[in-house]
Protein backbone atom coordinates (compact mmCIF):
# COMPACT_ATOMS: atom_id res chain seq x y z
CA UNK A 1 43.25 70.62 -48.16
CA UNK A 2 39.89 69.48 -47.17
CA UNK A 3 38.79 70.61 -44.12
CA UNK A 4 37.65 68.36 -40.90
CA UNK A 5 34.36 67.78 -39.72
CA UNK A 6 33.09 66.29 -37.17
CA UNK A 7 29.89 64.74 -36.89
CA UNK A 8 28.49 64.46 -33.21
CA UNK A 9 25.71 61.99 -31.63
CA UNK A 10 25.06 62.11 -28.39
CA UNK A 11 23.66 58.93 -27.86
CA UNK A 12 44.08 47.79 -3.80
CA UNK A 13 43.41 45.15 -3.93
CA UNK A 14 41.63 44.85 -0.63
CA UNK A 15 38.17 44.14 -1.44
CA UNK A 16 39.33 41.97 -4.63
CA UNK A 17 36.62 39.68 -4.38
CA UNK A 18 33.69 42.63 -4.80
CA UNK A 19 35.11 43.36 -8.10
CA UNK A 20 32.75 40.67 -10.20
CA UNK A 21 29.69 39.59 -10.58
CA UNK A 22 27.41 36.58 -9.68
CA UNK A 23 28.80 34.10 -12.09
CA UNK A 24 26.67 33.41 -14.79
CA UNK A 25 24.03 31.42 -14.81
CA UNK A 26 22.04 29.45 -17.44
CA UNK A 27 18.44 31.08 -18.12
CA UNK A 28 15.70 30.72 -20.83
CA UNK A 29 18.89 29.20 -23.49
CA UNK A 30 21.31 31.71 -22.91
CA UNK A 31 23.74 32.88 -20.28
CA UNK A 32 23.17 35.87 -18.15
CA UNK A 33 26.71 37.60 -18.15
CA UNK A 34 27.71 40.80 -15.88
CA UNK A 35 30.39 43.08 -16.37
CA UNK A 36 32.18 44.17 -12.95
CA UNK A 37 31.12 47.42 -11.24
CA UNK A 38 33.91 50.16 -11.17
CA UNK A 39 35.48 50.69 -7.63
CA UNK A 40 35.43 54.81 -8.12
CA UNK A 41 33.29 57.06 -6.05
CA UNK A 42 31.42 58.98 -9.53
CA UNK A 43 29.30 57.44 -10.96
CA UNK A 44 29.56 57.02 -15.02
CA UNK A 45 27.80 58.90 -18.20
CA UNK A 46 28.09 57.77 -21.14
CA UNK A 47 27.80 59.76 -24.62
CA UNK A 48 28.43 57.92 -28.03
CA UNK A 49 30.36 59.77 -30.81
CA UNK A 50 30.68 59.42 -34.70
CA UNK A 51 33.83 61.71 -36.55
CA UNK A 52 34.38 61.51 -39.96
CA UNK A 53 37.41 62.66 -41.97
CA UNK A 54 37.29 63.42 -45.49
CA UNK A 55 40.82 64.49 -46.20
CA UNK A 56 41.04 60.31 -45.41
CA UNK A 57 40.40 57.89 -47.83
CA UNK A 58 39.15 54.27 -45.51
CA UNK A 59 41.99 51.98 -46.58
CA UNK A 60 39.63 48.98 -46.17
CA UNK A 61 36.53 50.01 -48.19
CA UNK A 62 37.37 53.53 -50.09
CA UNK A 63 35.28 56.52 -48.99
CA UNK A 64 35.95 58.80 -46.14
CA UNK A 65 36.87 57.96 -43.23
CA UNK A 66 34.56 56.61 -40.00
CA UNK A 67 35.36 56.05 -36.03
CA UNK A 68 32.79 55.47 -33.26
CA UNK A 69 33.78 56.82 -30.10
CA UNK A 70 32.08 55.98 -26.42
CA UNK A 71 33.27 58.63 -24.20
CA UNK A 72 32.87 57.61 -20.15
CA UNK A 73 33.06 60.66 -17.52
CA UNK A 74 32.22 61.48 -13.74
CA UNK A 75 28.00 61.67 -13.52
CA UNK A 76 26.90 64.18 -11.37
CA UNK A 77 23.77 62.01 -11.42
CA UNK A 78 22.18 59.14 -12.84
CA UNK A 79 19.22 58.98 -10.77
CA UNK A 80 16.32 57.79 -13.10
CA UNK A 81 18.75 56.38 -15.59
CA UNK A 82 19.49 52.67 -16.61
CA UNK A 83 22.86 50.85 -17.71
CA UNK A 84 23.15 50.86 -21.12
CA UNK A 85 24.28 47.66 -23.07
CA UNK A 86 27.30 46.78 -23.44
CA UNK A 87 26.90 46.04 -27.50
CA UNK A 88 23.70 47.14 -29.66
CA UNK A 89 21.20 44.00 -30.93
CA UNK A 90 22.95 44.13 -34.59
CA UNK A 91 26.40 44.77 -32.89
CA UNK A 92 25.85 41.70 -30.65
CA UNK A 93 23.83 39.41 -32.62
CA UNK A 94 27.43 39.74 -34.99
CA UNK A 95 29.62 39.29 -32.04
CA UNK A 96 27.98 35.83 -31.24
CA UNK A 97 28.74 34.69 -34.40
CA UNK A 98 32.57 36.26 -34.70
CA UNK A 99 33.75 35.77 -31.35
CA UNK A 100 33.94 31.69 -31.41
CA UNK A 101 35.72 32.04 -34.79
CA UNK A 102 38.15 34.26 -33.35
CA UNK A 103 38.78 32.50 -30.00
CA UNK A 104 37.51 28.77 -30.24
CA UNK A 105 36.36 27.60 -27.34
CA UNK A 106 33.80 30.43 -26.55
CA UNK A 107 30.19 29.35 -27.21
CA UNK A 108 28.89 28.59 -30.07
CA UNK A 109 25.77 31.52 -32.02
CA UNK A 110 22.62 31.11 -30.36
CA UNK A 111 24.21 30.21 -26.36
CA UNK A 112 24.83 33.52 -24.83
CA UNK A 113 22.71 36.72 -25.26
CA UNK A 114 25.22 39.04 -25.56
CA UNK A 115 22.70 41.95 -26.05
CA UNK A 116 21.75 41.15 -22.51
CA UNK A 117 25.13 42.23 -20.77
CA UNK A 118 24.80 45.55 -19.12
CA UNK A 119 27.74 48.42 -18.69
CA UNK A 120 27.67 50.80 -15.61
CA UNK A 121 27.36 53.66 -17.87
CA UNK A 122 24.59 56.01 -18.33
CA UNK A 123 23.59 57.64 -21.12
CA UNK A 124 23.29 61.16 -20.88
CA UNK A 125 23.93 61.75 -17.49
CA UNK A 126 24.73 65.02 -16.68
CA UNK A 127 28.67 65.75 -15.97
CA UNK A 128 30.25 66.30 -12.85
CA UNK A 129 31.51 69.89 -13.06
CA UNK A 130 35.52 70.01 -13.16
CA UNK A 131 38.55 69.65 -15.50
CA UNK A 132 39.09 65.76 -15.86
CA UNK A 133 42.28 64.08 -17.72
CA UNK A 134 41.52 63.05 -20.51
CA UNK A 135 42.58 58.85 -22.03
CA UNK A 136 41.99 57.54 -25.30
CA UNK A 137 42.09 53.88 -25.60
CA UNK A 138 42.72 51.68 -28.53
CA UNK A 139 41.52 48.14 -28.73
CA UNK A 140 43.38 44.87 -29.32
CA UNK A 141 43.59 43.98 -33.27
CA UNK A 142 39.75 42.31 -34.42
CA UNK A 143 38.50 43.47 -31.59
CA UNK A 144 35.57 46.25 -30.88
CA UNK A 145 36.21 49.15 -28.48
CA UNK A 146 33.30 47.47 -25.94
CA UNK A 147 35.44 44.74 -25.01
CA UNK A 148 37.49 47.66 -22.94
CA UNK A 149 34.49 48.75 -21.05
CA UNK A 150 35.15 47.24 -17.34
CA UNK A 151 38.74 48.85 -17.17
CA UNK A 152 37.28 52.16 -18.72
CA UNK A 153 34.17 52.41 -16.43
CA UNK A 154 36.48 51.80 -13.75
CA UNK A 155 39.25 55.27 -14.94
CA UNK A 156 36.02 57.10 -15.63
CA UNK A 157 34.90 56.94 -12.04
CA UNK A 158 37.90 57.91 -10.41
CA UNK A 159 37.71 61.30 -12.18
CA UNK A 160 38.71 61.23 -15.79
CA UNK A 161 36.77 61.34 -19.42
CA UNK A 162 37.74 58.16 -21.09
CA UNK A 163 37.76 57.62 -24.88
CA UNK A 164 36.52 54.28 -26.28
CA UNK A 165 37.41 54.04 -29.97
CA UNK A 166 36.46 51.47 -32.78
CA UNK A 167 38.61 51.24 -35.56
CA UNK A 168 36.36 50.31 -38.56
CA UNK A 169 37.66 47.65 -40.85
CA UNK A 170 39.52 45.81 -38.32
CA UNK A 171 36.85 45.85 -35.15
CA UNK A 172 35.00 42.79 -35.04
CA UNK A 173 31.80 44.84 -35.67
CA UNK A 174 30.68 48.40 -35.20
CA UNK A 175 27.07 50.14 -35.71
CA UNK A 176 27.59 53.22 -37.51
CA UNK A 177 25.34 55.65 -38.23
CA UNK A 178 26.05 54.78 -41.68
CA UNK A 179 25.22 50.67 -41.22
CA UNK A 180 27.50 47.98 -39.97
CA UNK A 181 30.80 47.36 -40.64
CA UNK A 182 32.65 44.06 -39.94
CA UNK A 183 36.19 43.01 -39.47
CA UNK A 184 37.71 42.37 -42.79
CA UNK A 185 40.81 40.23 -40.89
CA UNK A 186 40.44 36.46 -41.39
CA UNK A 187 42.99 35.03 -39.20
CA UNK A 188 45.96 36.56 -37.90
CA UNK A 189 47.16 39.94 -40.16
CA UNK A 190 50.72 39.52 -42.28
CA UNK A 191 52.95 42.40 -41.51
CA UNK A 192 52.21 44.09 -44.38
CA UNK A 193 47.83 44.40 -43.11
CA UNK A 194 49.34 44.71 -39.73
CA UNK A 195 51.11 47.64 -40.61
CA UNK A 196 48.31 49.08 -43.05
CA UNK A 197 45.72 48.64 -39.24
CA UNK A 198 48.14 50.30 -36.97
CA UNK A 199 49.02 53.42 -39.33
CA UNK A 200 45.22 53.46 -39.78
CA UNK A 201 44.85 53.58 -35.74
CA UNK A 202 47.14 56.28 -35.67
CA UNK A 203 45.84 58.23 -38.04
CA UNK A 204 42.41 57.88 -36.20
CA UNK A 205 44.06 58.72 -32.86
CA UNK A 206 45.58 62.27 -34.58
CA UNK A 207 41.87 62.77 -35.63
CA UNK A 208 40.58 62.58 -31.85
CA UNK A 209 42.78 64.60 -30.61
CA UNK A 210 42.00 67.27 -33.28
CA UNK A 211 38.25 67.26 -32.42
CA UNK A 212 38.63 66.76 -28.47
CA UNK A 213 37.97 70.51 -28.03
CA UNK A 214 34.42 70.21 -30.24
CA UNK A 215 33.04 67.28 -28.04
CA UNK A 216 29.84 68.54 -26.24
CA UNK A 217 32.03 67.30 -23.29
CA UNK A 218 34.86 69.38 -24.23
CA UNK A 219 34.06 71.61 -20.98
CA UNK A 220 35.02 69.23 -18.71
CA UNK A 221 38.41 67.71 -20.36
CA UNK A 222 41.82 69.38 -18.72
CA UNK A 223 43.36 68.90 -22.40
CA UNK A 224 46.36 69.98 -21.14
CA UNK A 225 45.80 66.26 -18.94
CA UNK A 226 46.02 63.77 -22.15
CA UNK A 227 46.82 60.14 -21.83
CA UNK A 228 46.63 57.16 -24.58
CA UNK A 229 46.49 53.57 -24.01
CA UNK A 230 45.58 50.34 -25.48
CA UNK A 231 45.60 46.92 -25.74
CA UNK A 232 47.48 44.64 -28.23
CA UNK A 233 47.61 46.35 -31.81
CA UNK A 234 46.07 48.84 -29.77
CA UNK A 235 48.83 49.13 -27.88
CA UNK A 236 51.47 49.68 -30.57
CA UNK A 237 49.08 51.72 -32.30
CA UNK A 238 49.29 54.38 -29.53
CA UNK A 239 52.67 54.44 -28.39
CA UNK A 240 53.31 55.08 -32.30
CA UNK A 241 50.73 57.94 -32.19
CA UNK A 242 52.24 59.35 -28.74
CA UNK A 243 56.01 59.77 -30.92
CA UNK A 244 54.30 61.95 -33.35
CA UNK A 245 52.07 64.49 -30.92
CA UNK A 246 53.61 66.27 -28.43
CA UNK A 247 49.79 66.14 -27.49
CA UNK A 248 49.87 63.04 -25.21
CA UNK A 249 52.11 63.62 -22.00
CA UNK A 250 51.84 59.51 -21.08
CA UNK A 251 51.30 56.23 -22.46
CA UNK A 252 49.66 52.75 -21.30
CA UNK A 253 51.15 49.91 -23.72
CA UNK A 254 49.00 46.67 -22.99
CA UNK A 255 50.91 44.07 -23.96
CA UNK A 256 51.99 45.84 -27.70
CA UNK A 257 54.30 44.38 -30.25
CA UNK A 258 56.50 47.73 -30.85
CA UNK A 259 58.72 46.59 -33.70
CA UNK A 260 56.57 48.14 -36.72
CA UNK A 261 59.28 49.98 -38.00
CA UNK A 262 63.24 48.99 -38.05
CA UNK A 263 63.97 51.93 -35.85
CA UNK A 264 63.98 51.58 -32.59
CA UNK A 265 60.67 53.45 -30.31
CA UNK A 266 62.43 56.25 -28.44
CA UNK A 267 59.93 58.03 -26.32
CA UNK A 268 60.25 60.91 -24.03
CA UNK A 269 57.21 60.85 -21.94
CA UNK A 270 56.39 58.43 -19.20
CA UNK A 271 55.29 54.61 -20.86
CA UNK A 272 54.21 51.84 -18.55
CA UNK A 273 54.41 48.32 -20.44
CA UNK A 274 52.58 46.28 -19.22
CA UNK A 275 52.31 42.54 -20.19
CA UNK A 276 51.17 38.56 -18.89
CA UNK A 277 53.48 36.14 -18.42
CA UNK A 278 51.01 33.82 -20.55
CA UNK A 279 50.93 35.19 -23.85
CA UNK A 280 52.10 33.15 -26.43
CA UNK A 281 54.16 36.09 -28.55
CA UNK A 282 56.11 37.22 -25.28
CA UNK A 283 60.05 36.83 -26.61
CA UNK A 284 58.86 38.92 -29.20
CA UNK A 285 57.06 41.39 -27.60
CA UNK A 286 60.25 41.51 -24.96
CA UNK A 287 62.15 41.66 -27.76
CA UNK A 288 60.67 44.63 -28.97
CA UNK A 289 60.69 46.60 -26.15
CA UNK A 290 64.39 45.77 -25.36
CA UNK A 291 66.15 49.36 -24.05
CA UNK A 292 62.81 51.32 -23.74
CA UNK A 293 62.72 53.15 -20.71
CA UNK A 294 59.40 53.12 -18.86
CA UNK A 295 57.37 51.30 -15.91
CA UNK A 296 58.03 47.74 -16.52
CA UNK A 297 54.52 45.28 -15.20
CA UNK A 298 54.02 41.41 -15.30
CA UNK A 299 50.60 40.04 -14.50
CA UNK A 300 51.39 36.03 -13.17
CA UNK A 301 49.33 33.54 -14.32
CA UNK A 302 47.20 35.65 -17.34
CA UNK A 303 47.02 36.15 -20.53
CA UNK A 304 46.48 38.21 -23.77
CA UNK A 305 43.23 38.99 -23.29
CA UNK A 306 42.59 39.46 -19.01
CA UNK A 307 43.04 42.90 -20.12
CA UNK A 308 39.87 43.26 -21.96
CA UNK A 309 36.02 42.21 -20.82
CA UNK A 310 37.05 38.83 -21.61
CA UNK A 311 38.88 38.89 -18.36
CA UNK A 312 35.38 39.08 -16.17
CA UNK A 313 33.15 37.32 -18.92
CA UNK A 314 35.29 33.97 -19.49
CA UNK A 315 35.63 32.92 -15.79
CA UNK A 316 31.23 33.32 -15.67
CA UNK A 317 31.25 31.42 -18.78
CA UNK A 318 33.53 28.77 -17.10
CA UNK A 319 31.25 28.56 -14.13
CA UNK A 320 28.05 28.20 -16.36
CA UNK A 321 29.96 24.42 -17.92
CA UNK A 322 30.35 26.59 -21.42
CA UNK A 323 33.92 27.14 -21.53
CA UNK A 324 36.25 24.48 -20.75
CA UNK A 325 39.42 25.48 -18.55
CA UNK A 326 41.56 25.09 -21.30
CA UNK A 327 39.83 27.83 -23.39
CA UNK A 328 40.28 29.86 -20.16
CA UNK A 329 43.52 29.54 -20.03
CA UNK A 330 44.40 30.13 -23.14
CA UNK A 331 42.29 33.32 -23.58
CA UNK A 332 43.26 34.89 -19.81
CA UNK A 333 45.21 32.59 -18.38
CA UNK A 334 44.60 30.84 -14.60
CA UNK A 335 44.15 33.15 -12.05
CA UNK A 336 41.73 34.53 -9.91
CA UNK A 337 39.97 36.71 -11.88
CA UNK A 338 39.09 39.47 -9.26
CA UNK A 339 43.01 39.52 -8.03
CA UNK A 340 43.89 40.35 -11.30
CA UNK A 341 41.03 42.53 -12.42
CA UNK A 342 42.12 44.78 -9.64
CA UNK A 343 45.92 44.80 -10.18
CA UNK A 344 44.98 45.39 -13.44
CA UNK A 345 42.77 48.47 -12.96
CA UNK A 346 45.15 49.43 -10.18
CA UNK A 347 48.14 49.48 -12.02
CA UNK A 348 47.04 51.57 -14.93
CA UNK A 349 45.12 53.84 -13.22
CA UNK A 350 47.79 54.97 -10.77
CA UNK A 351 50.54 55.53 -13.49
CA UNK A 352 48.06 57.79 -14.98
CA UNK A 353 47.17 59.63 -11.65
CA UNK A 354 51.19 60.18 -11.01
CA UNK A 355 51.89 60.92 -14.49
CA UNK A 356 49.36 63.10 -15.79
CA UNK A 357 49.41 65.66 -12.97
């Protein structure tokens, strides 16, 4: 069998109302957006990462197989550093044009500079000494793994290495170091894509876990500490992974259809399922998690997609007269955003800290 190789670049709700930004504001034809700080005393590095597997064949364009990976740790400093951006110029100037397609409603190309929109992670800060847990998230289906940065910046500095991963083929858009690649969904999948992205996601998962031990931040990950969670497809994509490696001693389900397979998910390691009482496939995804043992949370007055960036970016939008309070509510429902940003962040990152010990 072909061997792996990986190829590296190193590129509680008290003080709610701190959590965001200004709102946006309207400036030189575009919208200056701001992702929320995290509440956690480190600050956070940031290192980009590109794996390949050739004993994969990419079921979406032949070839072997491609992830990107942003890992977020504990800085021991970032003194003369700067933020970097949330999505490179090709990645965003793509975005603009995919995400009103995908969620009408958002502006239309050419309104917001998404290049412009800063994360509160720093590339190539040096690591805080120590032996951090380690969490892998997977994105919601379409979607790139920067739209999980606020939550992720937020785990990383309360003391753990966090795993961003882009699922090429499905994510909206990814810069690899082999060019762009761009969603090849239209629409929502039929079961039988569905199925083809989340086997895909877990076969990418089993690959990060194999090369955890040959990241240059390797000396700093308690692998023994491993959690996985994710959003949406990313959420059923993990909790599928987690049944197949004893790896992964807890899991984060965002809000995941689990019915990919007749058989009912039986999992033996701590699960929190987490969900808002606004999204529009909730009997099924109740449905599908009918009998499963685990931490049971409902967010009141969200939906699907508060638990991405979208959560902090859509309310600014709102307040700048370019989304309409419909749109709102449809992608992340009606609450206050801070409230829920920091149940949110909360809620997740305390399972973790009780169940990865």
């Amino acid at each position: 069998m072909t061997s792996r190789r990986t190829l590296l670049k190193g590129t509680l709700f008290g003080s709610a109302a701190a959590l965001l930004p200004t709102p946006a504001s309207a400036s030189g034809g575009g919208s200056v957006l701001r992702l929320p700080e995290p509440a956690g005393p480190y600050p956070v590095g940031m290192q980009t990462v590109h794996l390949t597997d050739p004993a994969r064949i990419d079921p979406w364009v032949g070839g072997v197989r491609e992830v990107m990976l942003t890992v977020l740790y504990p800085a021991r400093s970032v003194r003369g550093l700067f933020g970097a951006p949330q999505l490179t110029p090709v990645e965003a100037s793509v975005f603009g044009e995919y995400a009103p397609g995908r969620h009408p409603g958002l502006p239309k190309p050419g309104v917001v500079d998404w290049s412009a929109v800063l994360t509160h992670g720093y590339v190539g800060a040096p690591s805080l000494p120590g032996r951090w847990p380690v969490l892998v998230y997977s994105p919601g289906g379409g979607d790139s793994r920067t739209l999980g940065t606020t939550l992720a910046e937020d785990l990383a500095s309360h003391g753990r290495v966090v795993v961003l991963v882009d699922h090429p083929g499905d994510a909206s858009q990814v810069e690899l170091p082999t060019g762009l690649r761009t969603t090849v969904l239209a629409g929502e999948p039929d079961p039988a894509t569905f199925r083809t992205m989340v086997e895909t996601r877990i076969a990418d998962l089993r690959l990060i876990l194999d090369q955890l031990g040959d990241l240059p931040l390797a000396p700093v990950m308690d692998l023994c500490r491993i959690g996985l969670y994710g959003h949406s497809a990313g959420g059923t994509a993990v909790v599928y992974a987690a049944l197949r490696d004893r790896r992964v001693g807890a899991v984060a389900n965002l809000e995941g259809y689990l019915d990919l397979y007749p058989k009912p998910v039986v999992l033996d390691r701590p699960l929190l399922l987490f969900r808002t009482d606004g999204f529009e496939g909730a009997a099924r995804i109740e449905s599908s998690w009918a009998g499963l043992p685990g931490r049971r949370v409902l967010l009141a007055d969200a939906n699907h997609w508060t638990f991405t960036d979208y959560g902090s970016l859509v309310p600014q939008l709102q307040t700048a007269g370019l989304v309409t309070a419909a749109a709102r509510a449809a992608l992340i429902g009606t609450s206050d955003p801070a409230k829920t940003l920091a149940e949110a962040r909360a809620r997740v990152g305390a399972f973790f800290a009780r169940r990865l010990l």
